[in-house]
PDB file of N, CA and C in Angstrom:
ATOM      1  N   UNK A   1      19.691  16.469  14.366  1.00  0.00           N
ATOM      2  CA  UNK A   1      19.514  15.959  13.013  1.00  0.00           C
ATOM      3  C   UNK A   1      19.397  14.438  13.025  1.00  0.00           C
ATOM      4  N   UNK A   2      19.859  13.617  13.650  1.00  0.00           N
ATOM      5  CA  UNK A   2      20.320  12.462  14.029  1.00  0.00           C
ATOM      6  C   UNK A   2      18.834  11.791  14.429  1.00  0.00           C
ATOM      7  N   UNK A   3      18.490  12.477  15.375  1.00  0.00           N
ATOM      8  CA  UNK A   3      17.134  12.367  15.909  1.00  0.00           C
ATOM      9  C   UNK A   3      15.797  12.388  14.988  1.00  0.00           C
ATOM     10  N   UNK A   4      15.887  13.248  14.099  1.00  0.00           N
ATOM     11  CA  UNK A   4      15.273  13.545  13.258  1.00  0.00           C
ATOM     12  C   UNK A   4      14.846  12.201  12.112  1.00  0.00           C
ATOM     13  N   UNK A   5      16.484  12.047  11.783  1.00  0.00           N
ATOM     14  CA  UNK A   5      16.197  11.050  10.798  1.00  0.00           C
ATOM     15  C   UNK A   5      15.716   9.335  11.402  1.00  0.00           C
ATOM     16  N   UNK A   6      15.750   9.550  12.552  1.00  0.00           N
ATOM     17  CA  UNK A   6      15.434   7.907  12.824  1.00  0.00           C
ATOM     18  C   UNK A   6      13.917   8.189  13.249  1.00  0.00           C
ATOM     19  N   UNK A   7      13.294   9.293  13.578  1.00  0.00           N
ATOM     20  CA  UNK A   7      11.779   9.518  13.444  1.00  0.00           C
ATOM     21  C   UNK A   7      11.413   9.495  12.067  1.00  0.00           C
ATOM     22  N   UNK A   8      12.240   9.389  11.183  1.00  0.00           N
ATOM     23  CA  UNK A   8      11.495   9.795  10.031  1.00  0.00           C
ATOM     24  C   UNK A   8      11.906   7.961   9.345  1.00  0.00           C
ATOM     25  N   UNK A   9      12.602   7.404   9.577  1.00  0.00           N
ATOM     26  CA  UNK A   9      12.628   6.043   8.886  1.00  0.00           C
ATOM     27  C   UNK A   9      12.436   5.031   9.937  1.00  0.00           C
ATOM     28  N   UNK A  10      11.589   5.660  11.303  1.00  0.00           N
ATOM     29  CA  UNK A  10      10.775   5.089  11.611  1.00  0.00           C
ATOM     30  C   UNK A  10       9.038   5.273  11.299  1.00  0.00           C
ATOM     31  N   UNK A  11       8.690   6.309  10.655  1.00  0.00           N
ATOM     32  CA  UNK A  11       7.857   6.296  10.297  1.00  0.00           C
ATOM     33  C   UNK A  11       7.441   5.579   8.527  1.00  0.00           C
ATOM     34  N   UNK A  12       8.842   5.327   8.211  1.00  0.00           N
ATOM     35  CA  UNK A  12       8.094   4.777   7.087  1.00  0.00           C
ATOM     36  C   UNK A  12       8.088   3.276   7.135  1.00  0.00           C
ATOM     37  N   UNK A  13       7.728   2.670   8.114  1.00  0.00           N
ATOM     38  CA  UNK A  13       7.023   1.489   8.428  1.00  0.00           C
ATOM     39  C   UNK A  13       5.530   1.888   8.570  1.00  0.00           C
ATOM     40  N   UNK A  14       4.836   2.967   8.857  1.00  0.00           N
ATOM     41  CA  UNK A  14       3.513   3.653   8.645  1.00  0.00           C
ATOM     42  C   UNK A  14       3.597   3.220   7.369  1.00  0.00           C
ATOM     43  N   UNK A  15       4.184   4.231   6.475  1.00  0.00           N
ATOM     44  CA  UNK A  15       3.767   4.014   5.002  1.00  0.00           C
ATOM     45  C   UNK A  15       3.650   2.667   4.249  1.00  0.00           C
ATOM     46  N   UNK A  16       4.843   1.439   4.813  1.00  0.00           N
ATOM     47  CA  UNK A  16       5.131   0.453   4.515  1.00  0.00           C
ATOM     48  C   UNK A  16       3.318  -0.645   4.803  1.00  0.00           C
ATOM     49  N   UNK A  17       3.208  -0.316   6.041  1.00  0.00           N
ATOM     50  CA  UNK A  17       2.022  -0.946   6.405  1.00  0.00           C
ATOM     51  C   UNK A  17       0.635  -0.367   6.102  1.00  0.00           C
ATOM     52  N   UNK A  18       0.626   0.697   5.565  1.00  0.00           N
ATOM     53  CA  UNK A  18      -0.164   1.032   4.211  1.00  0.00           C
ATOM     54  C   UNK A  18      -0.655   0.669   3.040  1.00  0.00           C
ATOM     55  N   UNK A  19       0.976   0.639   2.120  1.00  0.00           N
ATOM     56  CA  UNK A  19       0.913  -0.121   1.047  1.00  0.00           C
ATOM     57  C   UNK A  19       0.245  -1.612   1.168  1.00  0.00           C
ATOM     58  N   UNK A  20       0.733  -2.166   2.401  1.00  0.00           N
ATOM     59  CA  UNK A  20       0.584  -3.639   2.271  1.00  0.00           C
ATOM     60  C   UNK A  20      -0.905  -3.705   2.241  1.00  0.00           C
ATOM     61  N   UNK A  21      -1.323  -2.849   3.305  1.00  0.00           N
ATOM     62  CA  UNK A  21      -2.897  -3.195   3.250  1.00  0.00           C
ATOM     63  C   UNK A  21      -3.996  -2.722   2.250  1.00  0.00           C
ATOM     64  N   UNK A  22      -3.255  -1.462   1.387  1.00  0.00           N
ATOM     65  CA  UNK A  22      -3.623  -1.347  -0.150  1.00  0.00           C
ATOM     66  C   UNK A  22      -3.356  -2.223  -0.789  1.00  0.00           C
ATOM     67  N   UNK A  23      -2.484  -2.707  -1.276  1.00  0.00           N
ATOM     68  CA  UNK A  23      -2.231  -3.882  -2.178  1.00  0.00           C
ATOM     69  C   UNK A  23      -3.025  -5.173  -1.703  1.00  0.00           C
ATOM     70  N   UNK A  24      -3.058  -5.657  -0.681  1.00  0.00           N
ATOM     71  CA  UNK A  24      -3.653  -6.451  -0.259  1.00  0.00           C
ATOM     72  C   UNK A  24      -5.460  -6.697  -0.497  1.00  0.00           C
ATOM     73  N   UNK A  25      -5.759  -5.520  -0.040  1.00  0.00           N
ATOM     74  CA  UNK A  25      -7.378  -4.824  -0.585  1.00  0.00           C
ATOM     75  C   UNK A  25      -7.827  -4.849  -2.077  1.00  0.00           C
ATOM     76  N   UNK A  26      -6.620  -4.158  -2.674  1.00  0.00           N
ATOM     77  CA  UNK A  26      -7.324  -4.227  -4.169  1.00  0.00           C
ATOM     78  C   UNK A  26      -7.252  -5.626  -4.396  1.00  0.00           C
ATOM     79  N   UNK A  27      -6.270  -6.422  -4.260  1.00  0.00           N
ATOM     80  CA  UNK A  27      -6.163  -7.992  -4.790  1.00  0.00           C
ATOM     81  C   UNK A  27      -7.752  -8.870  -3.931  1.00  0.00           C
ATOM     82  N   UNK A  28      -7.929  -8.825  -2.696  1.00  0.00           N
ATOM     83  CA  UNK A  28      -8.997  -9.119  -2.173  1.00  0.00           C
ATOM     84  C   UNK A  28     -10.347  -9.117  -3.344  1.00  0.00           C
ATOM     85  N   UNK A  29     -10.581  -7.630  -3.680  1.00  0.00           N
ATOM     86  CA  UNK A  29     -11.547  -7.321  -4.593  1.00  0.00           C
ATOM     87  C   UNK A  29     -11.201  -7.785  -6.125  1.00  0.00           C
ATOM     88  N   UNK A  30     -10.712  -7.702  -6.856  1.00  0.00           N
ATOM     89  CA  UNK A  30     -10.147  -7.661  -7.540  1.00  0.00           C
ATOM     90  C   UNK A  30     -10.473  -9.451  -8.245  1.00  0.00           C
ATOM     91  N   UNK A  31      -9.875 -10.084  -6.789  1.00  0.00           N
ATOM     92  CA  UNK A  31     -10.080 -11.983  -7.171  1.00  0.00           C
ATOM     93  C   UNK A  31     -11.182 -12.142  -6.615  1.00  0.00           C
ATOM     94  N   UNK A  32     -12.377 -11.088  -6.197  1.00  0.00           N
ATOM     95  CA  UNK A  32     -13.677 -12.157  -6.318  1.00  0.00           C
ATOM     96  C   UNK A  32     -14.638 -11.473  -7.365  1.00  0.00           C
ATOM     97  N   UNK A  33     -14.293 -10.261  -7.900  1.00  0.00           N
ATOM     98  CA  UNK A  33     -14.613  -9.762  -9.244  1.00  0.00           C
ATOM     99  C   UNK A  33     -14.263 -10.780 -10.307  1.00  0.00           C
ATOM    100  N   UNK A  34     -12.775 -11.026 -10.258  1.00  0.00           N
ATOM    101  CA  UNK A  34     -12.390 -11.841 -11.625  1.00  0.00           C
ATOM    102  C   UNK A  34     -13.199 -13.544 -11.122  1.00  0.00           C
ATOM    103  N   UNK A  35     -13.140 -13.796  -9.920  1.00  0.00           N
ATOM    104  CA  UNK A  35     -13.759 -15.344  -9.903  1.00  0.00           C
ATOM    105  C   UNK A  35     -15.672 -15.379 -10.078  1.00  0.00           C
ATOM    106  N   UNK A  36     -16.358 -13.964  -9.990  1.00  0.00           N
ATOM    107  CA  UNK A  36     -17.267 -13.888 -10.494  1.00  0.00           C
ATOM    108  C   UNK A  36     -18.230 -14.209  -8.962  1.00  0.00           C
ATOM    109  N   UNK A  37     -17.461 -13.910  -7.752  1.00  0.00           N
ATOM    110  CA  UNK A  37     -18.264 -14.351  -6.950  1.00  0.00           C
ATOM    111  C   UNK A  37     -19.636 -12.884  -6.548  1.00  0.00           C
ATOM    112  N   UNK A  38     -18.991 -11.706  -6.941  1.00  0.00           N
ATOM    113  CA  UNK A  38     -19.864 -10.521  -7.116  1.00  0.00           C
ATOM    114  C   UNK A  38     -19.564  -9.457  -8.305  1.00  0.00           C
ATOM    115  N   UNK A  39     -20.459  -9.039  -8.839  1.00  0.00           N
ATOM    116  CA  UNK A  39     -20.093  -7.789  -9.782  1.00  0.00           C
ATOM    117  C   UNK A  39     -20.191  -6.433  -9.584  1.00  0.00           C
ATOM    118  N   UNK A  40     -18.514  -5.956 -10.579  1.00  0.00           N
ATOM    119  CA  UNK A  40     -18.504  -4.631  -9.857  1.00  0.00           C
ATOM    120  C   UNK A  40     -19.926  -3.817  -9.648  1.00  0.00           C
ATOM    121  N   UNK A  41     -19.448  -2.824  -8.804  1.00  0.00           N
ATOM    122  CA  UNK A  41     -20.338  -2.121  -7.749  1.00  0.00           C
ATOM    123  C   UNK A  41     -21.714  -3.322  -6.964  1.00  0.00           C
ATOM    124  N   UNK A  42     -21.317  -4.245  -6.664  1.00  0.00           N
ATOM    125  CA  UNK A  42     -22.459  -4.907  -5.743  1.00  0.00           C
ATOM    126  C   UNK A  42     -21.449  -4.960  -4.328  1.00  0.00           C
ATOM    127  N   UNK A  43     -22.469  -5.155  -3.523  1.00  0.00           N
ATOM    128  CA  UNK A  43     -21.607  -5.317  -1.777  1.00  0.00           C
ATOM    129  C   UNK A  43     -20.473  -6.326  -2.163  1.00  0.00           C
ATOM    130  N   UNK A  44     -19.664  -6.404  -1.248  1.00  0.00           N
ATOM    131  CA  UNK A  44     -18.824  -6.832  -0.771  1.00  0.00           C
ATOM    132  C   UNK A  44     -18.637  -7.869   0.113  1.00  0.00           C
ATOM    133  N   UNK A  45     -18.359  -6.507   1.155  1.00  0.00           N
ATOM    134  CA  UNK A  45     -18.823  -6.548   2.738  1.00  0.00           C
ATOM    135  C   UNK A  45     -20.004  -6.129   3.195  1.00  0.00           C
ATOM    136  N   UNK A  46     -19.792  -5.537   4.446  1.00  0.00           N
ATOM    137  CA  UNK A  46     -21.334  -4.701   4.671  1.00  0.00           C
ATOM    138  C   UNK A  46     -21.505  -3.743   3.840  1.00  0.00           C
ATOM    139  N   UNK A  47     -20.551  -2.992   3.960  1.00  0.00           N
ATOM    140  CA  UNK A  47     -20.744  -1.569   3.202  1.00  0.00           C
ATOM    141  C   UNK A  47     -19.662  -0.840   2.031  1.00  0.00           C
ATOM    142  N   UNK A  48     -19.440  -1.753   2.069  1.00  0.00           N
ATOM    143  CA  UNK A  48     -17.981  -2.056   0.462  1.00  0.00           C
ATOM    144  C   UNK A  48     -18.222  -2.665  -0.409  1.00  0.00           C
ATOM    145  N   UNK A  49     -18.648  -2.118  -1.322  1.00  0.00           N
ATOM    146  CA  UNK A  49     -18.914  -2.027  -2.996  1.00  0.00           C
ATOM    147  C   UNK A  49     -17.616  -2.425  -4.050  1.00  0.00           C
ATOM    148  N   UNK A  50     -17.962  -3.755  -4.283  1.00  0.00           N
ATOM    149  CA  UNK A  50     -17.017  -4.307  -5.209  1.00  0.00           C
ATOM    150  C   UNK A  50     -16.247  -3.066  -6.156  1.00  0.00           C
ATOM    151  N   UNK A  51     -14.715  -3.131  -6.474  1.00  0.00           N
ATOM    152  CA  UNK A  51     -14.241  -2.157  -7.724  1.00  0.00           C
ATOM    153  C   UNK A  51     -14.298  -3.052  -8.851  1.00  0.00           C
ATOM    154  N   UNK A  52     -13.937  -2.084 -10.139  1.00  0.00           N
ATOM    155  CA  UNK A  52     -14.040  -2.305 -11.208  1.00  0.00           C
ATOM    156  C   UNK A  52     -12.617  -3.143 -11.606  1.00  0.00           C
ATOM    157  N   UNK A  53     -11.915  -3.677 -12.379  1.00  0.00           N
ATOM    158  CA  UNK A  53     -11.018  -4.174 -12.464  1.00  0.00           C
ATOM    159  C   UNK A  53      -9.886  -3.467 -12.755  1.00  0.00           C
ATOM    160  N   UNK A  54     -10.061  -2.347 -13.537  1.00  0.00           N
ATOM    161  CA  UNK A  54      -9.342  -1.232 -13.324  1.00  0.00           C
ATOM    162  C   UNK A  54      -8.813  -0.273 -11.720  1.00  0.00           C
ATOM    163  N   UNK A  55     -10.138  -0.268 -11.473  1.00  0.00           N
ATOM    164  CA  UNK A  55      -9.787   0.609 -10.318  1.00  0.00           C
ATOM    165  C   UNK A  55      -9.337  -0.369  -9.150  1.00  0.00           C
ATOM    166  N   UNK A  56      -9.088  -1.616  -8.937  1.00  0.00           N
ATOM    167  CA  UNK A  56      -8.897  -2.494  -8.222  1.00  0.00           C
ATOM    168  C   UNK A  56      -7.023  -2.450  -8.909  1.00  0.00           C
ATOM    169  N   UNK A  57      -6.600  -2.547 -10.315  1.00  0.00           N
ATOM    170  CA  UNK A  57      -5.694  -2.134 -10.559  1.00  0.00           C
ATOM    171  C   UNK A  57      -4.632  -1.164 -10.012  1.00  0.00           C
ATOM    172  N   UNK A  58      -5.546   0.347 -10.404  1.00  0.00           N
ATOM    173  CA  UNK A  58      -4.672   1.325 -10.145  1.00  0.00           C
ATOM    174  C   UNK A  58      -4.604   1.675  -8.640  1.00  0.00           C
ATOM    175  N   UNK A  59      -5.608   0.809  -7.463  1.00  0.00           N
ATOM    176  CA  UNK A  59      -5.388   0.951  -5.939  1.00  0.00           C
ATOM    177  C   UNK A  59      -4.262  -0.562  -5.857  1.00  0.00           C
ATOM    178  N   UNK A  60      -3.877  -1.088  -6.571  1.00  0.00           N
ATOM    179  CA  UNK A  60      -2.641  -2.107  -5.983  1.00  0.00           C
ATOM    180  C   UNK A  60      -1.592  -1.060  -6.943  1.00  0.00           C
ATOM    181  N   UNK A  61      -1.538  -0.750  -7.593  1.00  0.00           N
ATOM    182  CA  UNK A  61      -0.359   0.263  -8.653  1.00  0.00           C
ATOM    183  C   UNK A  61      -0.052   0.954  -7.298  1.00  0.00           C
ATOM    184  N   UNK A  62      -0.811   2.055  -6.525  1.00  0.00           N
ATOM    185  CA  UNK A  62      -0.433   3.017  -5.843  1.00  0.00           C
ATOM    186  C   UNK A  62      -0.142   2.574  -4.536  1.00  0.00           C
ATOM    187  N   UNK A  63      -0.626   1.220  -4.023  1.00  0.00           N
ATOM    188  CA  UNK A  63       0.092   0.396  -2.559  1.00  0.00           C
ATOM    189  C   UNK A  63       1.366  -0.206  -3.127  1.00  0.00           C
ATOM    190  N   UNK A  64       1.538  -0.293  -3.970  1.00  0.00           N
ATOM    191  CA  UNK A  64       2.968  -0.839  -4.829  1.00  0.00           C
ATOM    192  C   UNK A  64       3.993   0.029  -4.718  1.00  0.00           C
ATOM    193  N   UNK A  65       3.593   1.467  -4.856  1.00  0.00           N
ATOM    194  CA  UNK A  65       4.582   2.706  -5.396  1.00  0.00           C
ATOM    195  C   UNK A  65       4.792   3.115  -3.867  1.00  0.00           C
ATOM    196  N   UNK A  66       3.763   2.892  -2.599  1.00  0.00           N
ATOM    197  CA  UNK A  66       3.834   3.217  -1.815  1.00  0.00           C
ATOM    198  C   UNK A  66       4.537   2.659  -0.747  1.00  0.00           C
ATOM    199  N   UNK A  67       4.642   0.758  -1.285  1.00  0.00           N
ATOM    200  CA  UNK A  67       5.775   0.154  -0.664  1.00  0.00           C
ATOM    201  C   UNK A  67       7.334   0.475  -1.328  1.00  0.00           C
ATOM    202  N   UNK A  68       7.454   0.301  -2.224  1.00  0.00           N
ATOM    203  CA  UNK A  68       8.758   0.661  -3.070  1.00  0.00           C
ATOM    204  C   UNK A  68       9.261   2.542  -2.491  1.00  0.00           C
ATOM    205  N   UNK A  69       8.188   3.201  -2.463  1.00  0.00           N
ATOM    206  CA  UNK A  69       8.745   4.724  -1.792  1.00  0.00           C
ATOM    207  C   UNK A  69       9.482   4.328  -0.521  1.00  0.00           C
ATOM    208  N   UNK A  70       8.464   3.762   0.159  1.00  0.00           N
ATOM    209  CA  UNK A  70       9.222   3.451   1.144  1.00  0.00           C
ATOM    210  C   UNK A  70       9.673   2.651   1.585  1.00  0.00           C
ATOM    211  N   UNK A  71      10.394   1.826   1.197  1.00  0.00           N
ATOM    212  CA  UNK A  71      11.558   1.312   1.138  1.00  0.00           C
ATOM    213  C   UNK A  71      12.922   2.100   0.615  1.00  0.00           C
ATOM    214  N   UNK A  72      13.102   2.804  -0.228  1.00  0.00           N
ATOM    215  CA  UNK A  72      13.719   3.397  -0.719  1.00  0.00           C
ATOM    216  C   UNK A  72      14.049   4.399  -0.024  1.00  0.00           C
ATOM    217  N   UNK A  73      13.507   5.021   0.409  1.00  0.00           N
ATOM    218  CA  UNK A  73      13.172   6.242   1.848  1.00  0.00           C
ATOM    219  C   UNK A  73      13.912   5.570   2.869  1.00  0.00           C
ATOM    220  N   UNK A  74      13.737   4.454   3.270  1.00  0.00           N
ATOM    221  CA  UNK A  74      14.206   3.898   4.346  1.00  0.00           C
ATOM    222  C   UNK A  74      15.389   3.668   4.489  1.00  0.00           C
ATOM    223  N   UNK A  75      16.031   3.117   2.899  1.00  0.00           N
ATOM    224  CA  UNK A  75      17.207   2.924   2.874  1.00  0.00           C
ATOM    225  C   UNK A  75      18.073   4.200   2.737  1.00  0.00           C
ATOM    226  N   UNK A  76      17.822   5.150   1.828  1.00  0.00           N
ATOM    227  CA  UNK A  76      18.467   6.724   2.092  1.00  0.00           C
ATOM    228  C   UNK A  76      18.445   6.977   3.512  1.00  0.00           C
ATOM    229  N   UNK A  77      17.471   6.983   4.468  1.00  0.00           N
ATOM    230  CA  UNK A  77      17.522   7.461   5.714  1.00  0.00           C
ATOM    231  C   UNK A  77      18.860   6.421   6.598  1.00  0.00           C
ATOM    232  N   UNK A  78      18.391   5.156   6.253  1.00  0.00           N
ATOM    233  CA  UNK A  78      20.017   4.615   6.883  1.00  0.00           C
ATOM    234  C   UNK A  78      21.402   4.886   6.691  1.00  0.00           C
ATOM    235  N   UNK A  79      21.706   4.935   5.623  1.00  0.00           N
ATOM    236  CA  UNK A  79      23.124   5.329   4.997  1.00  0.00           C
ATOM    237  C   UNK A  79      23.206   6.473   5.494  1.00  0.00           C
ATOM    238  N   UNK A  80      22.260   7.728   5.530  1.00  0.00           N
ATOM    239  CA  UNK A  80      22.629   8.873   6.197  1.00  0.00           C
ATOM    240  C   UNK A  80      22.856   8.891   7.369  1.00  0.00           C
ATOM    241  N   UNK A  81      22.257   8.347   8.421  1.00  0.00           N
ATOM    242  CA  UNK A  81      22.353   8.086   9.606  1.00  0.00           C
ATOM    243  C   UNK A  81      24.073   6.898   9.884  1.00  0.00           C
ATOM    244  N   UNK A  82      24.216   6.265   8.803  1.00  0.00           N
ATOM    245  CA  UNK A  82      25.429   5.598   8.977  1.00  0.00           C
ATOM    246  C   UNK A  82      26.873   6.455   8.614  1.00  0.00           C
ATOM    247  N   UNK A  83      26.383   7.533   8.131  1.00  0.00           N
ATOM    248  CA  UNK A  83      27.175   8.751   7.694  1.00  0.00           C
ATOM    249  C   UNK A  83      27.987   9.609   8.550  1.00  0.00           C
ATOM    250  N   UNK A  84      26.755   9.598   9.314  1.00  0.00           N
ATOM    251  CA  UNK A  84      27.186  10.688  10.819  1.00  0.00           C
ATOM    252  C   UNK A  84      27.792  10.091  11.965  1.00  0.00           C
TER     253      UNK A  84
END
């Protein structure tokens, strides 16, 4: 069991480094939409199509929920492990 839980709040540094690079992405897009340097749906990058300001929104909302999960995850998994 012991074993278990330190595979599992070691994996939520996966999730952690997820979020970051969601949140990070939508804000990327997001500030050259709002600075007007391209409009939504034009390139990007090569092959990444500006989002809408919304949907640049609700992809930092869900790297947000996805850092805060896990964190929260992480910290339940310690205390349990400090339990045993």
């Amino acid at each position: 069991m012991r074993t278990l839980l330190k595979i599992f709040a070691g994996s939520m540094y996966v999730a952690l480094f997820f979020g970051i690079v969601t949140v990070a992405t939508a804000f990327m897009g997001w500030q050259m939409v709002m600075s007007g340097a391209v409009a939504p749906g034009e390139p990007m990058y090569l092959d990444v199509l500006a989002p809408t300001k919304n949907e640049a929104l609700v992809e930092a909302i869900i790297g947000a929920i996805t850092i805060a999960i896990s964190f929260i995850v992480r910290v339940f998994v310690k205390r349990r492990l400090m339990q045993t």
